[in-house]
N, C-alpha and C. Protein backbone atom coordinates (compact mmCIF):
# COMPACT_ATOMS: atom_id res chain seq x y z
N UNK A 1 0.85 -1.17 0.00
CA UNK A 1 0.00 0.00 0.00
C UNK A 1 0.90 1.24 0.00
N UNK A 2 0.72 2.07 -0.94
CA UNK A 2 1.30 3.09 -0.89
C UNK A 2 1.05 4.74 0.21
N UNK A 3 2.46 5.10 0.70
CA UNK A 3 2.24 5.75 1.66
C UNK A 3 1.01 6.63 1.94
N UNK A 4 0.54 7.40 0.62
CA UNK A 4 -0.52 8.08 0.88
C UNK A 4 -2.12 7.35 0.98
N UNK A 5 -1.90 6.44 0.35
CA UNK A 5 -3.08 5.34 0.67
C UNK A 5 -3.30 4.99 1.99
N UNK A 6 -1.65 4.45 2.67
CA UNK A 6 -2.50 4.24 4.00
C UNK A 6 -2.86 5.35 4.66
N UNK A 7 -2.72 6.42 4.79
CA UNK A 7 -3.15 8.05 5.17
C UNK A 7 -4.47 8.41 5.07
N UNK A 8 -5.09 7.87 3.40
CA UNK A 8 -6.11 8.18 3.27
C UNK A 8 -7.29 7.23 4.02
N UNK A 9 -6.55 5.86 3.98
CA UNK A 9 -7.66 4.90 4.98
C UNK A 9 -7.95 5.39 6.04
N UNK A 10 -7.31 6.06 6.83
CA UNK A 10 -7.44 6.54 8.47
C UNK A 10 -8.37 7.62 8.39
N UNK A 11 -9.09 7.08 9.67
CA UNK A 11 -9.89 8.30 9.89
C UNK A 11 -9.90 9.98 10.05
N UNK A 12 -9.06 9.85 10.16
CA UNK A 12 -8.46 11.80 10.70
C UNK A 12 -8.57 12.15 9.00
N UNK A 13 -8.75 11.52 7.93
CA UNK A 13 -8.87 12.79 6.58
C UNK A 13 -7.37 14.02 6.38
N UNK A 14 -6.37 13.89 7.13
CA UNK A 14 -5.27 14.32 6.40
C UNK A 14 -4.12 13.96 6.50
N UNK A 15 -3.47 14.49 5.66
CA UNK A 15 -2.23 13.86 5.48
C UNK A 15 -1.06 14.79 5.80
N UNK A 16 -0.30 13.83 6.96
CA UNK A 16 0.68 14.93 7.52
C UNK A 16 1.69 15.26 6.37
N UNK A 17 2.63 15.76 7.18
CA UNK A 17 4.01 16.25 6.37
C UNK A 17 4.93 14.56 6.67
N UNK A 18 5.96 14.38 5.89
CA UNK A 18 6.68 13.74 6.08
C UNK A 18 7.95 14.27 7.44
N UNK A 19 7.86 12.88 8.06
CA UNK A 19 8.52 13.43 9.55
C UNK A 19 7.87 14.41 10.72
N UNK A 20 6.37 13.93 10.21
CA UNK A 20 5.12 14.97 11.61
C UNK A 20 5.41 13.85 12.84
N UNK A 21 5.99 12.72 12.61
CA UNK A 21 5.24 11.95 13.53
C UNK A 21 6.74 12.16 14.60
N UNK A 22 8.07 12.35 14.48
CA UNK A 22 8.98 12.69 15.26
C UNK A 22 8.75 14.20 15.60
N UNK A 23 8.47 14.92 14.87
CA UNK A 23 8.32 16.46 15.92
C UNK A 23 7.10 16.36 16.15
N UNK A 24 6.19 15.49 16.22
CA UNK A 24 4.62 15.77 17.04
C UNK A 24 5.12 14.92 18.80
N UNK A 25 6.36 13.89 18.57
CA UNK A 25 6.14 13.66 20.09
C UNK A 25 7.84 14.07 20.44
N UNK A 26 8.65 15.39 19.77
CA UNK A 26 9.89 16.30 19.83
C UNK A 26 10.47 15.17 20.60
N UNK A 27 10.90 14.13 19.56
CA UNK A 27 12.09 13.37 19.63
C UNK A 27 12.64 13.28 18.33
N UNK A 28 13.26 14.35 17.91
CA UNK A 28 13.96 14.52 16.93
C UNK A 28 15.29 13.63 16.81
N UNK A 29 16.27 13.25 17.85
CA UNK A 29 17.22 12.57 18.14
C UNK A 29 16.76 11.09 17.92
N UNK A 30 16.10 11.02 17.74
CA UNK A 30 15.23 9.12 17.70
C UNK A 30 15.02 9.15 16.30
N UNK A 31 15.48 9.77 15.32
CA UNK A 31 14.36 9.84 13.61
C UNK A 31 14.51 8.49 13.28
N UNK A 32 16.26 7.96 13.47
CA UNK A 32 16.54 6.62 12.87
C UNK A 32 15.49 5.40 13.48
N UNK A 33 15.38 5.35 14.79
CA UNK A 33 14.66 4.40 15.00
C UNK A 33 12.88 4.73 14.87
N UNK A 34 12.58 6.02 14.45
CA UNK A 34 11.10 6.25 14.29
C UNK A 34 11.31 5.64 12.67
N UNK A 35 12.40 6.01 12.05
CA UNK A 35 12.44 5.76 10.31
C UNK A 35 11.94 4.35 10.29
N UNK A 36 13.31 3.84 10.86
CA UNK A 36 13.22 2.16 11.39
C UNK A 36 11.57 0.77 11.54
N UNK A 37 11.56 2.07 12.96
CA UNK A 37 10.43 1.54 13.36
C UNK A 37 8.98 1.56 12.67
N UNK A 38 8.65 2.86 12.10
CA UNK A 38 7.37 3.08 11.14
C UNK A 38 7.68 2.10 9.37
N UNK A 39 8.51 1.28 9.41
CA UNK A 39 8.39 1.05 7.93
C UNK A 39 8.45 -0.57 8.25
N UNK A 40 7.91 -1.14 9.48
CA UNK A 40 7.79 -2.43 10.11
C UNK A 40 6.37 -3.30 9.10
N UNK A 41 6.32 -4.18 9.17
CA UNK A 41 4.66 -4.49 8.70
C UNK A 41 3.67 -4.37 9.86
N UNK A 42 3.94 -4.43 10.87
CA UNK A 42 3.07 -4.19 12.33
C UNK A 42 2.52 -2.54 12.22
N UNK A 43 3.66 -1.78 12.39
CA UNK A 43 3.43 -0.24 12.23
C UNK A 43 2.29 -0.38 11.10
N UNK A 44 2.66 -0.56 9.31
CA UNK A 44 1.76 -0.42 8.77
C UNK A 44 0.23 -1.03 9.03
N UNK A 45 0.26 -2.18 9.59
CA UNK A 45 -0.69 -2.76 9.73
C UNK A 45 -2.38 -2.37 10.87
N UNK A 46 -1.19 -1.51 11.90
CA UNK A 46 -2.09 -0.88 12.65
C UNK A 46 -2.38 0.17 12.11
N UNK A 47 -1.55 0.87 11.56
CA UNK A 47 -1.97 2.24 11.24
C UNK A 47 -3.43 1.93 10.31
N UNK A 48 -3.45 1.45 8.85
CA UNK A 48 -4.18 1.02 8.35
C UNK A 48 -5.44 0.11 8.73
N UNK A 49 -5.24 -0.66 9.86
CA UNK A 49 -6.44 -0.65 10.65
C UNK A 49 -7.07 -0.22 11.21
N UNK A 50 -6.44 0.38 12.37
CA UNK A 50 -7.01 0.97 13.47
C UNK A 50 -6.92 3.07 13.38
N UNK A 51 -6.15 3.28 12.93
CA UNK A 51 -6.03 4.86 12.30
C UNK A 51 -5.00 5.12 12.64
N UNK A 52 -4.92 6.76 12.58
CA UNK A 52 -3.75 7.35 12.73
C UNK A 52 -3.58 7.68 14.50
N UNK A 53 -4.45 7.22 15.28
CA UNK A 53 -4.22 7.86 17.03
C UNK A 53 -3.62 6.12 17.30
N UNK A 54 -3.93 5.27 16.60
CA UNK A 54 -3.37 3.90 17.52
C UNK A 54 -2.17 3.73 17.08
N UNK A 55 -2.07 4.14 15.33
CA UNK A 55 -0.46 4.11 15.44
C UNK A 55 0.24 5.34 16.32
N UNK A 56 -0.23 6.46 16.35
CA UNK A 56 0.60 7.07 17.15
C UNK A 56 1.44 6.55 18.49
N UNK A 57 -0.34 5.75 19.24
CA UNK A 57 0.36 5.30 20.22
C UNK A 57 0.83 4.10 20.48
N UNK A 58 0.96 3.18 19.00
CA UNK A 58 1.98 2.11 18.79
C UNK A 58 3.41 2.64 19.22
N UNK A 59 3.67 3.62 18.35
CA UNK A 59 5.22 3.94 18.40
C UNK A 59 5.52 4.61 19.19
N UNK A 60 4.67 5.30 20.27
CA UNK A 60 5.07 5.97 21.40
C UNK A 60 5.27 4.82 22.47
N UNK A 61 4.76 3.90 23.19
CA UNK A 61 4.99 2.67 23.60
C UNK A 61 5.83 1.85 23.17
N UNK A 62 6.50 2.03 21.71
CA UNK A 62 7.44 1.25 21.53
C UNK A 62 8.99 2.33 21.84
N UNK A 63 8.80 3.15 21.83
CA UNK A 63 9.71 4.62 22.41
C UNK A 63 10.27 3.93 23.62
N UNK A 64 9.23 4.32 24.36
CA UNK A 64 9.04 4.33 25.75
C UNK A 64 9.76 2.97 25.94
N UNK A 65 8.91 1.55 25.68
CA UNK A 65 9.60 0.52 26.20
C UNK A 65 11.21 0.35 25.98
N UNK A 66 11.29 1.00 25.22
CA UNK A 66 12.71 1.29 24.20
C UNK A 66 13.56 1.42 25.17
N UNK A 67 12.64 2.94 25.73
CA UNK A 67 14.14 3.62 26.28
C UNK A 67 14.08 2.81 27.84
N UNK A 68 12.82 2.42 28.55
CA UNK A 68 13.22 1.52 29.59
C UNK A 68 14.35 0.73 29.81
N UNK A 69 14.33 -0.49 28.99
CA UNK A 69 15.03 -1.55 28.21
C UNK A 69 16.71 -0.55 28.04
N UNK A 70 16.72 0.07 27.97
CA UNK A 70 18.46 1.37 27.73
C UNK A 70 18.54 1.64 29.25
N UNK A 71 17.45 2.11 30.29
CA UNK A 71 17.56 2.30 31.36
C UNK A 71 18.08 1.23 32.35
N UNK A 72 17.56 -0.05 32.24
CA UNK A 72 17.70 -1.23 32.78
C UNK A 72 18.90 -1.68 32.42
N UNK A 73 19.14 -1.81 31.64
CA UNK A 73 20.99 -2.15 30.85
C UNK A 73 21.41 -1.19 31.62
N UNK A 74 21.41 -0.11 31.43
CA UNK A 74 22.72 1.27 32.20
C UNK A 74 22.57 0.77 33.71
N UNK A 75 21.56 0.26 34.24
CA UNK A 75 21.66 -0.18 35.45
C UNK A 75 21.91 -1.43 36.26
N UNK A 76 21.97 -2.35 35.50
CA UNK A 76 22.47 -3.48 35.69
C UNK A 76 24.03 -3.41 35.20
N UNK A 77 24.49 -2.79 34.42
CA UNK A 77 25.97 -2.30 33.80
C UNK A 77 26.27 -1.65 35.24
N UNK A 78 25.90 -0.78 35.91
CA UNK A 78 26.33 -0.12 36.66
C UNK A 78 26.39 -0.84 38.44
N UNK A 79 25.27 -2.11 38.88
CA UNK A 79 25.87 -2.86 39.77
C UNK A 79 26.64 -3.66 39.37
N UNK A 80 26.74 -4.03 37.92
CA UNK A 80 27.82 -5.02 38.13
C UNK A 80 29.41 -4.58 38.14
N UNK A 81 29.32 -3.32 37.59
CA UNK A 81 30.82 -2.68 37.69
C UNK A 81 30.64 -1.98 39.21
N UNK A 82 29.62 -2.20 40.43
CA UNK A 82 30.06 -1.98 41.61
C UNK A 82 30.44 -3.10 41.86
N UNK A 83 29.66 -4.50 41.77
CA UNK A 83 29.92 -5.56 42.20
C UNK A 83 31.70 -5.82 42.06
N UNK A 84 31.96 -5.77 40.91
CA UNK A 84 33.23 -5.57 40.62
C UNK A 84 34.48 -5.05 41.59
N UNK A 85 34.01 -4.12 41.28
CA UNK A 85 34.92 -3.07 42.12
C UNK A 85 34.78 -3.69 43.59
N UNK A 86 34.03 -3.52 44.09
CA UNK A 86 33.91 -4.49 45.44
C UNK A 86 34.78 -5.56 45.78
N UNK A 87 34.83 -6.12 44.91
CA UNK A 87 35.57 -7.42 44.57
C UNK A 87 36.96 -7.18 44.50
N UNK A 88 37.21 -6.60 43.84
CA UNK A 88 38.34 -5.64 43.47
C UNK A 88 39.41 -5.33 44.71
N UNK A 89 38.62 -4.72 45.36
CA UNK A 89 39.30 -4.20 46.83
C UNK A 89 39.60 -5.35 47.89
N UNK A 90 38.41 -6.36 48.07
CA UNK A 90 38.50 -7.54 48.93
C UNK A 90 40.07 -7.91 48.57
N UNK A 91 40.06 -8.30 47.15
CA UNK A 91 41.39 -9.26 46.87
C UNK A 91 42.47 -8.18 47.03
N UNK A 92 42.56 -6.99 46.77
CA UNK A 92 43.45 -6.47 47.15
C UNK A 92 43.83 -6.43 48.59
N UNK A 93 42.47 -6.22 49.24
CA UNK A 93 43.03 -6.01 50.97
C UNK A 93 43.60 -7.43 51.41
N UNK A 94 42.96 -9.09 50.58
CA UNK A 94 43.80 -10.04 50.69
C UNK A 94 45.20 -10.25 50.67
N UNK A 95 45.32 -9.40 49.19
CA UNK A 95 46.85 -9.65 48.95
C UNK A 95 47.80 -8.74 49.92
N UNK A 96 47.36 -7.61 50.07
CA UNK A 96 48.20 -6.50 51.21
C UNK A 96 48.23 -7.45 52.13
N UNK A 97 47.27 -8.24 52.78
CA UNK A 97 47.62 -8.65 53.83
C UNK A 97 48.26 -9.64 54.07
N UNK A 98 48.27 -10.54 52.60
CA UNK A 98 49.08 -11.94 52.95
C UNK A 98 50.65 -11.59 52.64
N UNK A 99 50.85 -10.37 51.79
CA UNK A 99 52.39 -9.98 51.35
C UNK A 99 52.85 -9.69 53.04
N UNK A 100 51.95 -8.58 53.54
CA UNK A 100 52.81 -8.08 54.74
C UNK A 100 52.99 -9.26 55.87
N UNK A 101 52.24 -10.11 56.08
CA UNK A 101 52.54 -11.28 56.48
C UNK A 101 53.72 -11.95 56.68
N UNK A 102 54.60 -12.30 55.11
CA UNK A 102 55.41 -13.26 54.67
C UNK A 102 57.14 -12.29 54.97
């Protein structure tokens, strides 16, 4: 289906600009994965079903879970380089102590 076709199926009767749908939710820094993400067969499929407000909030939920999923990594990255470090020091205060020992 061609882009303006699925536009015209949806209920709302117009047709945005190309790239409305990254400055309507000003994540301009995301275009690649909005590019990405809107040219899916799912994206088309809802849009063309259900209109232009369910895809909106297809790809805003897929944003969102997005950036969770980036949040959760940076944070599990970040106990395990405490865990680390923790670790880190134990064996050191081991080794200080078994050198001064000997």
């Amino acid at each position: 289906m061609a882009y303006t076709q699925m536009y015209t199926c949806g209920p709302s009767h117009v047709l945005p600009t190309i790239g409305s749908l990254a400055d309507s939710i000003n994540r301009t820094e995301d275009t690649s994965f909005f590019d990405f993400f809107c040219s899916t067969p799912e994206a088309e499929s809802i849009r063309a079903t259900f209109g232009e407000v369910a895809y909106q909030q297809y790809v805003e939920q897929a944003l969102v879970s997005r950036q969770a999923r980036a949040a959760r990594a940076a944070e599990i990255s970040k106990e395990l380089a405490s865990k680390r470090s923790t670790i880190q020091r134990w064996i050191t205060k081991i080794r200080y102590a078994y050198t001064e020992t000997n």
